[in-house]
Protein backbone atom coordinates (compact mmCIF):
# COMPACT_ATOMS: atom_id res chain seq x y z
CA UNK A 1 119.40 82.78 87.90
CA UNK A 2 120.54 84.32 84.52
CA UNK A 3 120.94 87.54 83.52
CA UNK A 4 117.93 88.53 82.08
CA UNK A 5 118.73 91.89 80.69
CA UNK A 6 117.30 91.28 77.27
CA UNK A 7 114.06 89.52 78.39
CA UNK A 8 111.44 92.00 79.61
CA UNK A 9 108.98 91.62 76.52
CA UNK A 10 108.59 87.88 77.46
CA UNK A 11 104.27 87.11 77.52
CA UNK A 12 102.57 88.95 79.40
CA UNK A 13 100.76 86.00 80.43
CA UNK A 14 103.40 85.21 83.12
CA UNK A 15 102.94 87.63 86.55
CA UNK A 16 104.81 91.07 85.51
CA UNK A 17 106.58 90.32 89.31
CA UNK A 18 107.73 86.90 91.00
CA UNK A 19 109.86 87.24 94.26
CA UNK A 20 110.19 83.52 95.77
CA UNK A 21 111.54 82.53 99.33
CA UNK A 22 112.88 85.99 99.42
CA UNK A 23 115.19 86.53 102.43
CA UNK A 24 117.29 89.61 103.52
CA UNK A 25 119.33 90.23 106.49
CA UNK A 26 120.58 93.21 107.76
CA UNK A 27 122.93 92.41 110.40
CA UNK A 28 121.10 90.08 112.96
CA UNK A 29 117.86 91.64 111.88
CA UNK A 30 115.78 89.58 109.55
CA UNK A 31 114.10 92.10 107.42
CA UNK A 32 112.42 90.12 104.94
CA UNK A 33 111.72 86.28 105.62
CA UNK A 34 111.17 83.14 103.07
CA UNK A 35 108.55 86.15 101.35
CA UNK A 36 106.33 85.18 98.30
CA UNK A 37 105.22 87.99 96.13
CA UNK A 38 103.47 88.18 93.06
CA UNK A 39 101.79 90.94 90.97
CA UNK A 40 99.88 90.28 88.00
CA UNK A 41 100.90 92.65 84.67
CA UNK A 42 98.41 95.55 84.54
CA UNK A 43 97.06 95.83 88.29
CA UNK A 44 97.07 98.23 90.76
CA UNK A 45 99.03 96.26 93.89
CA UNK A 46 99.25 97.53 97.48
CA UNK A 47 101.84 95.98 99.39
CA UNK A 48 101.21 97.15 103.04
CA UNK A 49 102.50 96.75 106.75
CA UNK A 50 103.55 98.48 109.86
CA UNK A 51 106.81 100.41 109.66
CA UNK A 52 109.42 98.27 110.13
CA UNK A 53 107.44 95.39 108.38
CA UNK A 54 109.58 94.69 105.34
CA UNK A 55 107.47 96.92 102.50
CA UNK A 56 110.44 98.81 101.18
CA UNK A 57 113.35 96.43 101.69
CA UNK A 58 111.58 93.73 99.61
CA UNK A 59 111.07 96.75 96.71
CA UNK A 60 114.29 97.84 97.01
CA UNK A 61 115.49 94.27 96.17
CA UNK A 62 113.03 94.51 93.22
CA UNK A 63 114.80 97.78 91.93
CA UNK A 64 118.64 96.82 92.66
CA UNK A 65 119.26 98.83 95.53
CA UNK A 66 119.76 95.91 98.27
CA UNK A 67 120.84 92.62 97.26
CA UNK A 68 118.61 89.21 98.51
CA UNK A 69 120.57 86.59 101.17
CA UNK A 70 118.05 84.00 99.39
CA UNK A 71 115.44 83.93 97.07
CA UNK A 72 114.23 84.23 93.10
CA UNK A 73 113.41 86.92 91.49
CA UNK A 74 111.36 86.66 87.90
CA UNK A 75 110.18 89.26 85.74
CA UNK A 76 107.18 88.34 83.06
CA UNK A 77 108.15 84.77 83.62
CA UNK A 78 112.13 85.24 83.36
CA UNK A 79 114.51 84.29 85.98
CA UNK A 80 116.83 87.53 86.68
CA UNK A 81 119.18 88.73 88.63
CA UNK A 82 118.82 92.50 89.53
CA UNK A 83 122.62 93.94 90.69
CA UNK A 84 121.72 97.32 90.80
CA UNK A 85 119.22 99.99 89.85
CA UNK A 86 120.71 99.98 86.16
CA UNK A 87 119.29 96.47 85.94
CA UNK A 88 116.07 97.30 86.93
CA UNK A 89 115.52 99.85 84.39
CA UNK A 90 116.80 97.88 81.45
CA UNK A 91 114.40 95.12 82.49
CA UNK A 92 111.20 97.74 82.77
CA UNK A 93 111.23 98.55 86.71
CA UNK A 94 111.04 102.16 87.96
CA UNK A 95 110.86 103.22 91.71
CA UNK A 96 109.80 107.05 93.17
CA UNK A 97 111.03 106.93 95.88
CA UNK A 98 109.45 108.69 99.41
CA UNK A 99 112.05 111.02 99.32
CA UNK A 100 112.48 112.36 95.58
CA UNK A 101 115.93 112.75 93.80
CA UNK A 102 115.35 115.84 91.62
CA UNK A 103 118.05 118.28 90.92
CA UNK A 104 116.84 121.69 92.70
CA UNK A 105 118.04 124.28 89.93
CA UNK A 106 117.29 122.08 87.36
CA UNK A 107 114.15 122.33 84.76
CA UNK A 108 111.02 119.70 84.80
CA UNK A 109 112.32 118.48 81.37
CA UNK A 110 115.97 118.72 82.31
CA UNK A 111 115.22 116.57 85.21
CA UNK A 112 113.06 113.90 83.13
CA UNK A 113 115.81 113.32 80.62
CA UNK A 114 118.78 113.59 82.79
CA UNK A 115 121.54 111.17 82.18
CA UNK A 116 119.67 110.37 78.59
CA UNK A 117 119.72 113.49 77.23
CA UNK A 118 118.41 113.78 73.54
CA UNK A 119 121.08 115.29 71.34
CA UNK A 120 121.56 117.53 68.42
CA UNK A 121 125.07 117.07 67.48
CA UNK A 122 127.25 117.44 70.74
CA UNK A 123 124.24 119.89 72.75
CA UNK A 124 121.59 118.92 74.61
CA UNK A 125 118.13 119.01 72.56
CA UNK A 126 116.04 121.42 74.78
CA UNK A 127 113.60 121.91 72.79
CA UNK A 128 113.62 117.63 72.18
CA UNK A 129 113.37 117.22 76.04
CA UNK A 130 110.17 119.50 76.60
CA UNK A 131 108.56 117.69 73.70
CA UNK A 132 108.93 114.53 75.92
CA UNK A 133 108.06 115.88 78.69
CA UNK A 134 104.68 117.41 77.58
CA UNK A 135 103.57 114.41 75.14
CA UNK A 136 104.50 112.15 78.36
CA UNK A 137 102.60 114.70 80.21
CA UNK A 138 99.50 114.75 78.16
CA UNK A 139 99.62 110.74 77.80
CA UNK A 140 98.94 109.61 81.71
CA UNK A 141 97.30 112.88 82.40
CA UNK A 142 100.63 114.00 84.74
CA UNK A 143 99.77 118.04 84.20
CA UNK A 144 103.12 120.25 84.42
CA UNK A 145 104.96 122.80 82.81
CA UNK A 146 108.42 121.45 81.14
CA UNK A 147 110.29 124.58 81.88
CA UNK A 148 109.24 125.12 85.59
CA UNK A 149 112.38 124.83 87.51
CA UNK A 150 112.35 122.30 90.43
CA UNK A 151 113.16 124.29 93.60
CA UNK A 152 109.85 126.18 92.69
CA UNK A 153 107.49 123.47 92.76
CA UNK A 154 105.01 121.83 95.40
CA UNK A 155 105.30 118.45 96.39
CA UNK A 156 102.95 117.21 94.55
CA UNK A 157 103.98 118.16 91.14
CA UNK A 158 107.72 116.98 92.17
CA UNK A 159 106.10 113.84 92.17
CA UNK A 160 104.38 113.86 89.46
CA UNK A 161 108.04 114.79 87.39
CA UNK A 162 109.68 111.67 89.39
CA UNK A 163 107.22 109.57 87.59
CA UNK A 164 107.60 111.26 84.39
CA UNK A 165 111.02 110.36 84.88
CA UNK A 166 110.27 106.22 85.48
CA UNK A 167 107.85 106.54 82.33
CA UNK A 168 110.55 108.19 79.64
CA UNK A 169 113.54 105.64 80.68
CA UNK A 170 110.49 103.18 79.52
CA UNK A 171 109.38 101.64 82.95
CA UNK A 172 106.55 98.60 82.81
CA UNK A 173 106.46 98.07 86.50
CA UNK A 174 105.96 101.30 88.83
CA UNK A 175 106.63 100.66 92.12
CA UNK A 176 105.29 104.02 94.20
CA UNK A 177 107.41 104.09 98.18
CA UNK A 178 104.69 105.95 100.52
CA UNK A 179 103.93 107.97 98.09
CA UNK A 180 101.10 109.94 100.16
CA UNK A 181 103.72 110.26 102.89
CA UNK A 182 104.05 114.17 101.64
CA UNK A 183 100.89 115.11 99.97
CA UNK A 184 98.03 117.44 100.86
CA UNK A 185 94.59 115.05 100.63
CA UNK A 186 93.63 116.96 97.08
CA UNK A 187 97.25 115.83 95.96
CA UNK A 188 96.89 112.91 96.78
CA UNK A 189 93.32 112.43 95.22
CA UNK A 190 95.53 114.07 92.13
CA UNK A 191 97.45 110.89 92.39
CA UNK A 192 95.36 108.17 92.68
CA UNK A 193 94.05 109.47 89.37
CA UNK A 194 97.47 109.51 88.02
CA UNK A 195 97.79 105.88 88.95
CA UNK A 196 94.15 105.03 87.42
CA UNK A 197 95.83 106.15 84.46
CA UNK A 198 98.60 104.32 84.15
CA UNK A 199 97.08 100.92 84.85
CA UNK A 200 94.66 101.76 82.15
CA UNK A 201 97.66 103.06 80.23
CA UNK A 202 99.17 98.62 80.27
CA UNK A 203 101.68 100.19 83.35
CA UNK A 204 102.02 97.59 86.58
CA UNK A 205 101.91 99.31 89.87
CA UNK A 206 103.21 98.58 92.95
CA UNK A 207 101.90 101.29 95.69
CA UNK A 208 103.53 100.74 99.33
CA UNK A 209 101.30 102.67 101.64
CA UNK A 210 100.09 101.84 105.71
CA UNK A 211 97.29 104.45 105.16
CA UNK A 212 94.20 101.81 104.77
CA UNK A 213 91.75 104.49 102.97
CA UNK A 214 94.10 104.67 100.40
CA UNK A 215 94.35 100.65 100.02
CA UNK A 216 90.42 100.86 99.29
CA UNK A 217 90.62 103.80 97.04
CA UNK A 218 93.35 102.16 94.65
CA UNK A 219 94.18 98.43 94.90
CA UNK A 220 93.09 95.34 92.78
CA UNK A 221 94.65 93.21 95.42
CA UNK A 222 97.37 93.44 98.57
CA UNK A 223 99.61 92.04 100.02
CA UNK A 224 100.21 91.92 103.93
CA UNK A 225 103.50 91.68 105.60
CA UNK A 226 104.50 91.93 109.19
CA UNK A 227 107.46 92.36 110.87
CA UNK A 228 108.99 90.83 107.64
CA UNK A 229 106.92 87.76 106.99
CA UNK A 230 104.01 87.33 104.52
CA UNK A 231 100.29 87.42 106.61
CA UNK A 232 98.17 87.34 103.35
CA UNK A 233 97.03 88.20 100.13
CA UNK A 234 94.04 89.97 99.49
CA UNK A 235 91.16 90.80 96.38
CA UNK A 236 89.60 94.30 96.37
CA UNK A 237 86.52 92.12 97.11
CA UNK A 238 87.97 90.99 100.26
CA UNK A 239 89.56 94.10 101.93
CA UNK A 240 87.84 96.40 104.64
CA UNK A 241 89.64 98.56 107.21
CA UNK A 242 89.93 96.67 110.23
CA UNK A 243 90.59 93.30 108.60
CA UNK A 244 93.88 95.08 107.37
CA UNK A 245 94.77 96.93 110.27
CA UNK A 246 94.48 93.59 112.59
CA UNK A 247 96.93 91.62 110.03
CA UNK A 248 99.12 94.21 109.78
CA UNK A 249 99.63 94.92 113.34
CA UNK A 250 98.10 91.18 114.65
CA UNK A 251 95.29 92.82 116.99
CA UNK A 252 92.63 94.45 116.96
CA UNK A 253 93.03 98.61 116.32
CA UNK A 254 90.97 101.51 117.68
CA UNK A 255 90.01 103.71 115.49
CA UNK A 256 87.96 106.34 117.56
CA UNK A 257 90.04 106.94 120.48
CA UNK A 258 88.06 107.53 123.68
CA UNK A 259 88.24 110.63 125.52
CA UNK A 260 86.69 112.76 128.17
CA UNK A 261 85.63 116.01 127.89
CA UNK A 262 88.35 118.57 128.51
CA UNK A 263 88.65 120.76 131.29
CA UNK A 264 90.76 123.97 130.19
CA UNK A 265 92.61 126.02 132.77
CA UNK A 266 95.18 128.06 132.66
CA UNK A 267 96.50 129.63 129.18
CA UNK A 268 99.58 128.42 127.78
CA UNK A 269 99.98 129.63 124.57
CA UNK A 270 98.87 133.32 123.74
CA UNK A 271 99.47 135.25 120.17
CA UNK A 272 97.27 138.77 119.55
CA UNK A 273 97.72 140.20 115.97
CA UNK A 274 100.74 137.97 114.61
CA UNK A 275 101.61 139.34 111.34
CA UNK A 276 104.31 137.04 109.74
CA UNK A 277 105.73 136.97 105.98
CA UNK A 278 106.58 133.71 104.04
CA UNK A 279 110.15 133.68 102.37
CA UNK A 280 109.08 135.65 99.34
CA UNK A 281 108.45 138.79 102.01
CA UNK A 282 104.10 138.11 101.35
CA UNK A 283 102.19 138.37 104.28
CA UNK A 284 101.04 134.43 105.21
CA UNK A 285 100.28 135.34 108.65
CA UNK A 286 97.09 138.20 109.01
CA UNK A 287 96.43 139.41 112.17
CA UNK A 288 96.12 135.69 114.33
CA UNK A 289 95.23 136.15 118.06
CA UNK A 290 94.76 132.90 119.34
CA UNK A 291 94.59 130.70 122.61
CA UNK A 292 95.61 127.61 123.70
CA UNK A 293 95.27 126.04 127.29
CA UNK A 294 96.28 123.58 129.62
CA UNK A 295 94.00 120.75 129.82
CA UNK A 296 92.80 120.76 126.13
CA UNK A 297 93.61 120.16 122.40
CA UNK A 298 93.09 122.60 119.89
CA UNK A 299 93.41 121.41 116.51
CA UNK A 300 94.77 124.24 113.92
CA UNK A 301 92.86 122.56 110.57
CA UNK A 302 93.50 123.90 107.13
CA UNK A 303 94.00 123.42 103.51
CA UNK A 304 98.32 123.38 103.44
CA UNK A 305 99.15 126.73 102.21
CA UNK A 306 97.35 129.02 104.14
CA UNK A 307 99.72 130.01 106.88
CA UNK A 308 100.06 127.46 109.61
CA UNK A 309 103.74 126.64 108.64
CA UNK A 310 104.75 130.38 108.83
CA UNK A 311 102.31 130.85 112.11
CA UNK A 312 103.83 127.61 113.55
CA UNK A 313 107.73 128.31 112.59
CA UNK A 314 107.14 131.82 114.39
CA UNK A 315 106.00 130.89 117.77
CA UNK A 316 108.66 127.92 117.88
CA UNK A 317 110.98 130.58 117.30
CA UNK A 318 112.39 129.88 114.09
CA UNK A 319 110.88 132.74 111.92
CA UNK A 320 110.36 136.36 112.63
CA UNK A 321 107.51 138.25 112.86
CA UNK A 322 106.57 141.29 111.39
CA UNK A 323 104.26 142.71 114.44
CA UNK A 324 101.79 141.09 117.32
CA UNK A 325 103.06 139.20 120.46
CA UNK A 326 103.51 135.38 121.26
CA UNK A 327 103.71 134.23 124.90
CA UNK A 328 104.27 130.79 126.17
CA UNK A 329 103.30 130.53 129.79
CA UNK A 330 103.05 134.23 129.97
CA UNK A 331 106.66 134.66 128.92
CA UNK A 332 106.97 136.90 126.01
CA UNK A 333 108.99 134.69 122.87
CA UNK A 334 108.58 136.90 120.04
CA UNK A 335 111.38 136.75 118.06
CA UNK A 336 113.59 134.69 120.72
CA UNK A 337 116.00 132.21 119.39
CA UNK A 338 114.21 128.33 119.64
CA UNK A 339 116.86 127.32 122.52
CA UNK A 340 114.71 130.36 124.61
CA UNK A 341 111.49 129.00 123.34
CA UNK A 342 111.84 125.89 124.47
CA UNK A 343 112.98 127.02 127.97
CA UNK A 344 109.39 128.66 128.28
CA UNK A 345 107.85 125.57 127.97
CA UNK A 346 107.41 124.51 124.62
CA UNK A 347 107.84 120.86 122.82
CA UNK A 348 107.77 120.89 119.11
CA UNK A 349 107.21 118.32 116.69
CA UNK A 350 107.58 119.86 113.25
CA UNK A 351 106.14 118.98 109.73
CA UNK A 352 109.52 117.96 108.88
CA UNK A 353 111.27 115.30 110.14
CA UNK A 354 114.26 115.47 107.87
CA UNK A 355 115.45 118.92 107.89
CA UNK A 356 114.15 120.35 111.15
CA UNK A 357 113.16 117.08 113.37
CA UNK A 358 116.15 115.30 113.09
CA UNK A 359 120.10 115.62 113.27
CA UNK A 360 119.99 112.95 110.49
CA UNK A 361 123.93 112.12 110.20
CA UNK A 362 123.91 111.55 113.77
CA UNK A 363 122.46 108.07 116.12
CA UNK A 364 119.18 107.36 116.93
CA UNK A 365 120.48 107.89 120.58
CA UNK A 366 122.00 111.34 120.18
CA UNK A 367 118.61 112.30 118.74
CA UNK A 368 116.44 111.29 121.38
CA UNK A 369 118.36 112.72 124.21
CA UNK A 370 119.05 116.28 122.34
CA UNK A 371 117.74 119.11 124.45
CA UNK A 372 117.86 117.23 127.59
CA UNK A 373 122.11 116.49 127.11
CA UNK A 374 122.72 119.39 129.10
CA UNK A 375 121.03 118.77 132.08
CA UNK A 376 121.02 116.19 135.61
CA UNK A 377 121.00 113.34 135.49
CA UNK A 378 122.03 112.72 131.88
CA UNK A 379 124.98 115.40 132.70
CA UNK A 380 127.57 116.35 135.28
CA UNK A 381 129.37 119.22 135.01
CA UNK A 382 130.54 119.12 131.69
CA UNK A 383 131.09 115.01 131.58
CA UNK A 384 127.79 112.92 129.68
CA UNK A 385 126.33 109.96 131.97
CA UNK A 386 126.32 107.75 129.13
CA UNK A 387 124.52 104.95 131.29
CA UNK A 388 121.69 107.37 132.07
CA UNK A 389 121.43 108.03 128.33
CA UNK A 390 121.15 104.77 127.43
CA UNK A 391 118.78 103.51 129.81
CA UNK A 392 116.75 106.64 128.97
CA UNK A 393 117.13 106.09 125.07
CA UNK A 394 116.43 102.37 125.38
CA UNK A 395 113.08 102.94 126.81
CA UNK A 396 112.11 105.08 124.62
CA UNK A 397 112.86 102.85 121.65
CA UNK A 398 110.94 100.57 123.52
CA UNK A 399 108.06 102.33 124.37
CA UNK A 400 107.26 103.88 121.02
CA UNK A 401 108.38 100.53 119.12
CA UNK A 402 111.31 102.23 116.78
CA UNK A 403 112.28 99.48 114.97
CA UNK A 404 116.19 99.74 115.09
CA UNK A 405 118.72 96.80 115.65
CA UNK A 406 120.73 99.34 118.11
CA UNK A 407 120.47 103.14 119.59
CA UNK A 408 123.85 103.53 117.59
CA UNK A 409 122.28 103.55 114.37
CA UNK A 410 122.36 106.48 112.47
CA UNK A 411 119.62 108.46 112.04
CA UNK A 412 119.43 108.48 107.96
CA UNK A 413 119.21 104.57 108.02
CA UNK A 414 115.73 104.54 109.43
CA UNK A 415 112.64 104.08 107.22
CA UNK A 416 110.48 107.43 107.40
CA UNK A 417 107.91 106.42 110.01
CA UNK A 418 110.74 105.00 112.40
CA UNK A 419 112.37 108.70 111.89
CA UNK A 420 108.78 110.10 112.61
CA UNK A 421 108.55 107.99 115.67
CA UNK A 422 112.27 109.12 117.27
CA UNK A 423 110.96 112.86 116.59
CA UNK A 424 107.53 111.57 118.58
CA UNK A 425 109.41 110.16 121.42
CA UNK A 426 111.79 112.82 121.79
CA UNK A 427 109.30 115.54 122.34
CA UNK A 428 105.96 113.64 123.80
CA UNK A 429 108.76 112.57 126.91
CA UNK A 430 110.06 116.70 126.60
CA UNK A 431 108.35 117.57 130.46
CA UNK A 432 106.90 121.20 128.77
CA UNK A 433 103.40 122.42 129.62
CA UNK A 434 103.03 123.10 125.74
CA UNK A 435 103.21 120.67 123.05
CA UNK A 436 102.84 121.97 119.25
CA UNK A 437 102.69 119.22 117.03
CA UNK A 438 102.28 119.48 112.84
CA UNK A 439 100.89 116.14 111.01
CA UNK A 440 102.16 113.88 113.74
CA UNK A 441 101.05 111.19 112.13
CA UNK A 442 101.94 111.57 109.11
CA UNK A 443 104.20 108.80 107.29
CA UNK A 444 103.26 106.24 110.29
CA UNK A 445 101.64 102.99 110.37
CA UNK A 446 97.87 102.13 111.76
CA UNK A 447 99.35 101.25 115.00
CA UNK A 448 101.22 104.22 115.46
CA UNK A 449 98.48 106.68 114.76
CA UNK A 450 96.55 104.85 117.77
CA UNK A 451 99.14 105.12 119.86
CA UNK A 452 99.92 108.96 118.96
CA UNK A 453 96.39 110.11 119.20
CA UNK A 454 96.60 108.29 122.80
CA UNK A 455 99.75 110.19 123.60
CA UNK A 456 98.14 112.94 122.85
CA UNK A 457 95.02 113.05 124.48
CA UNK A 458 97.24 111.72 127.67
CA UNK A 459 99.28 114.55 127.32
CA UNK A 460 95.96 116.92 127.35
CA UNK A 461 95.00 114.73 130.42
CA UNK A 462 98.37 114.89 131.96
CA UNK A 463 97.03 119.11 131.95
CA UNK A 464 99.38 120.04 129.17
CA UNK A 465 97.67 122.32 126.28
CA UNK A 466 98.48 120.25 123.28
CA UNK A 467 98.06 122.32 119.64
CA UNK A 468 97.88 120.19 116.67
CA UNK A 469 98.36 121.26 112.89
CA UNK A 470 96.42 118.89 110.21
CA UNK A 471 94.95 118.38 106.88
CA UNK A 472 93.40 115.07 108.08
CA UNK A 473 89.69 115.60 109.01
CA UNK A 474 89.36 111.99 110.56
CA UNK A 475 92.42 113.11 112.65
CA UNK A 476 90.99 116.48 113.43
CA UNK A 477 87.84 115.03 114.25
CA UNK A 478 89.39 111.92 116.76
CA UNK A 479 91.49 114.32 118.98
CA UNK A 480 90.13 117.52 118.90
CA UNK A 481 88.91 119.90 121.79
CA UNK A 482 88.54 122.94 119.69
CA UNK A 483 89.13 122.99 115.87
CA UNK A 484 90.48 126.62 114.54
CA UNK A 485 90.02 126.84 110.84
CA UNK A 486 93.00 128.89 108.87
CA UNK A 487 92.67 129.97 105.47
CA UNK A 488 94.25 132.64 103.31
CA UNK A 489 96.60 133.68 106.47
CA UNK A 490 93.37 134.15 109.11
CA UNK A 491 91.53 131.94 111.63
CA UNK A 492 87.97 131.83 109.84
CA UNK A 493 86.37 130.41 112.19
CA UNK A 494 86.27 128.10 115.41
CA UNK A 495 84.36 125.15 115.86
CA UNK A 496 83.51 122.27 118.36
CA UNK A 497 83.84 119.00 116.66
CA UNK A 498 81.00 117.46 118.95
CA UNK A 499 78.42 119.66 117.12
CA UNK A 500 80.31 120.34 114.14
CA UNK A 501 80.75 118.48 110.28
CA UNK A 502 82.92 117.76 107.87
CA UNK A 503 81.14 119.08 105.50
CA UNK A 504 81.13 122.64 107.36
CA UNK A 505 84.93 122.26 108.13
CA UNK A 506 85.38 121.80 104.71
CA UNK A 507 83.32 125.05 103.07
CA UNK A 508 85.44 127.16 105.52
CA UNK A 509 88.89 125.30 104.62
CA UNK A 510 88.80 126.43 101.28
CA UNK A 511 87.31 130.00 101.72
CA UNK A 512 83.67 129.64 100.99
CA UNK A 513 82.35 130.59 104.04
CA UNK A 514 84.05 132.61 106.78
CA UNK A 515 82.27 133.81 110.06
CA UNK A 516 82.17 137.51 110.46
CA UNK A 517 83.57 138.19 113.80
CA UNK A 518 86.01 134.86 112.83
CA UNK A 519 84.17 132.40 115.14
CA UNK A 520 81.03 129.84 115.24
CA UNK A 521 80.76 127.53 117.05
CA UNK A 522 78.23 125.36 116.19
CA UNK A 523 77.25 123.33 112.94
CA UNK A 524 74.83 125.86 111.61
């Protein structure tokens, strides 16, 4: 294979991407296998699979960041060799990655333009760099504000300035990482449009996704691997849910998830009157009093925004609150550290994996057992029983499939959805009689949400009062007991999802209709 620095304007007759009898080991783990992938210049191109299946090791071959054991690479027709991400710019490749790279006290147009600064005799050309930014801006229809400093941004506009970025250092060939993996549903309907535009714009786009819906919403044709071997290639024409979820996973997948009615008991989780502040000191939390029992699932559905992560963080102990009580199993938290939480009876899986789910520098292993290190028969006296841990931590790998070639891997290594999964495991085995659990499913594959929502409901059954945070109204609809609506820091109403619509859930989400005592109950 040659070089191939200088050829990226060869026809575009030629696929924009060849990768032939593409092979990569990592260790004794055969990530990618003998895989054939093609994408034709000017499509829209899913590449989809479990976690674990291969999606994001064969890209980040395509963009330099992980060299191939075998395999040919072309791009527009020419042979190349791609040695590191440097390559893969000059020859038209970009990547935005799942977990952006943005410098937090930097400007939108500082960030865009970094390392390529525009110059007026030894200074940086501000005023140059915002003119970039906005005419890129106003050209694939990627609305922000050049002088908008990072750290102050949602997620969704972050993203939109990562792909800024890939568009000024001249990309051809987008290739998006689970690029849903953080958004609200409205962000990502924002970027679905955004990647409309671009293919209509002569851009190639590579979108690596598990979510199905989104497949059918975007792709001219996909591509199916699992566990690291090509199943198929697929038109538009072709594609339907189910025929993608069984080659991705190679069986059939539920998804309604059948359940029995609940039988609520005793209360587990009690707040009257929470008033909590966001970091900025504004009230996000007005006056909650809510209920959750043993023996059902309520789901806490909203529009992100609207208080659930400062109502959440509170009761798990990890904000303070201005006024109002919490109790978990009658124990009054309030203000306790998390540690004392816990030790009421509460399991927690947050909204972040990264920054609150996970020790990330340390091993898979060390994460799973945290919490129960301390205690029999995983400890004695002050000396670890390492062979209790890893028989413990082995079957949990097992049971909720984390894709890792050993328990000793760190934590950082994992692709997001194995990271979601250790956080799953971790805190669906936690023996508490409360589990609070925000987007569990986000960032995981088909299979994974079955098996969650199972967990879940098996949990309910097992008479633990489960309480479940989402923006996913197919998710909020599957597990759900009770659905509590939240918007603008209140619970606006309360619904049961036998009787109950979308369409209703949705007027209340974003604040045109609100009950007047705060709860219906019916679809009316």
């Amino acid at each position: 294979m040659g070089c191939g620095l200088d050829m990226v304007d060869a026809s575009l007759e030629s696929p924009a991407v060849e990768m032939t009898n593409v092979t990569k080991y990592f260790g004794p783990v055969e990530a990618n296998h003998k895989i054939n992938f093609n994408v034709r210049a000017g499509e829209i191109h899913c590449l989809v699979g479990e976690n674990g299946a291969g999606k994001t090791t064969l890209m980040n071959i395509l963009y330099g960041l992980v060299q191939p054991d075998e395999g040919e690479i072309r791009i527009f027709g020419q042979p190349v060799t791609i040695h590191n991400p440097l390559d893969a710019i000059k020859l038209g490749v970009g990547m935005v990655h799942q977990h952006f790279k943005l410098v937090e006290s930097y400007s939108i147009a500082e960030n865009v333009v970094l390392g390529r600064e525009p110059k007026k005799g030894i200074f940086v050309d501000h005023t140059k760099a915002i003119e970039i930014t906005s005419q890129l801006s106003k050209e694939y229809g990627l609305a922000v504000d050049p002088n908008a400093v990072i750290r102050n941004l949602p997620v969704g506009v972050r993203q939109r300035v990562e792909i800024i970025k890939t568009l000024f250092r001249g990309s051809k060939i987008i290739i998006l990482d689970e690029p849903t993996a953080v958004l609200t549903p409205q962000e990502s309907r924002d970027l679905f449009a955004t990647i409309s535009n671009l293919a209509k714009g002569g851009k190639t786009v590579i979108f690596i996704t598990h979510k199905l819906k989104e497949v059918l919403a975007v792709a001219d044709r996909v591509t199916v691997l699992r566990r690291g071997r090509l199943v198929g290639v697929l038109n538009r024409d072709e594609v339907s849910e189910q025929r993608l979820a069984t080659m991705m996973v190679g069986r059939e997948v539920l998804f309604q998830i059948a359940k029995t009615n609940a039988s609520p008991g005793e209360i587990a989780l009690e707040t009257n009157n929470l008033k909590v502040s966001n970091d900025l000191g504004i009230l996000a939390v007005k006056d909650v009093s809510l209920v959750c029992r043993k023996g059902e699932i309520v789901t806490l559905a909203g529009v992100e925004g609207n208080g659930q992560s400062e109502l959440i963080e509170a009761i798990a102990g990890l904000r303070k609150i201005e006024s109002g009580t919490i109790r978990v199993n009658h124990t009054d938290v309030e203000n306790k550290p998390p540690r004392k939480v816990r030790g009421a009876g509460l399991a927690y899986i947050p909204a972040d994996r990264i920054s609150t789910g996970l020790c990330i520098r340390e091993t898979v292993e060390e994460n799973l057992i945290a919490g129960r290190h301390i205690n029999q028969p995983y400890c004695r006296g002050i000396f670890l029983q390492l062979s209790k841990i890893r028989e413990y931590t082995q079957n949990a790998i097992s049971q909720f499939d984390i894709r890792v070639s050993s328990p000793n891997v760190i934590a950082q290594t994992l692709s997001g959805g194995n990271m979601q999964k250790v956080v799953l495991a971790r805190e669906l085995l936690f023996d508490s009689d409360l589990l609070i659990a925000v987007s569990p499913t986000r960032g995981v594959d088909v299979a994974a949400i079955e098996y969650i929502h199972k967990m879940l409901i098996q949990a309910r059954d097992r008479n633990r009062a489960v309480l479940v945070v989402s923006t996913d109204l197919d998710e909020v609809f599957q597990i759900s007991d009770r659905i509590l609506v939240m918007c603008n820091g209140e619970i606006v109403g309360e619904f049961d999802p036998r009787i109950t619509t979308r369409e209703v859930l949705g007027t209340y989400m974003i604040g045109a209709r609100k009950n007047g005592d705060g709860i219906s109950t019916t679809a009316a």
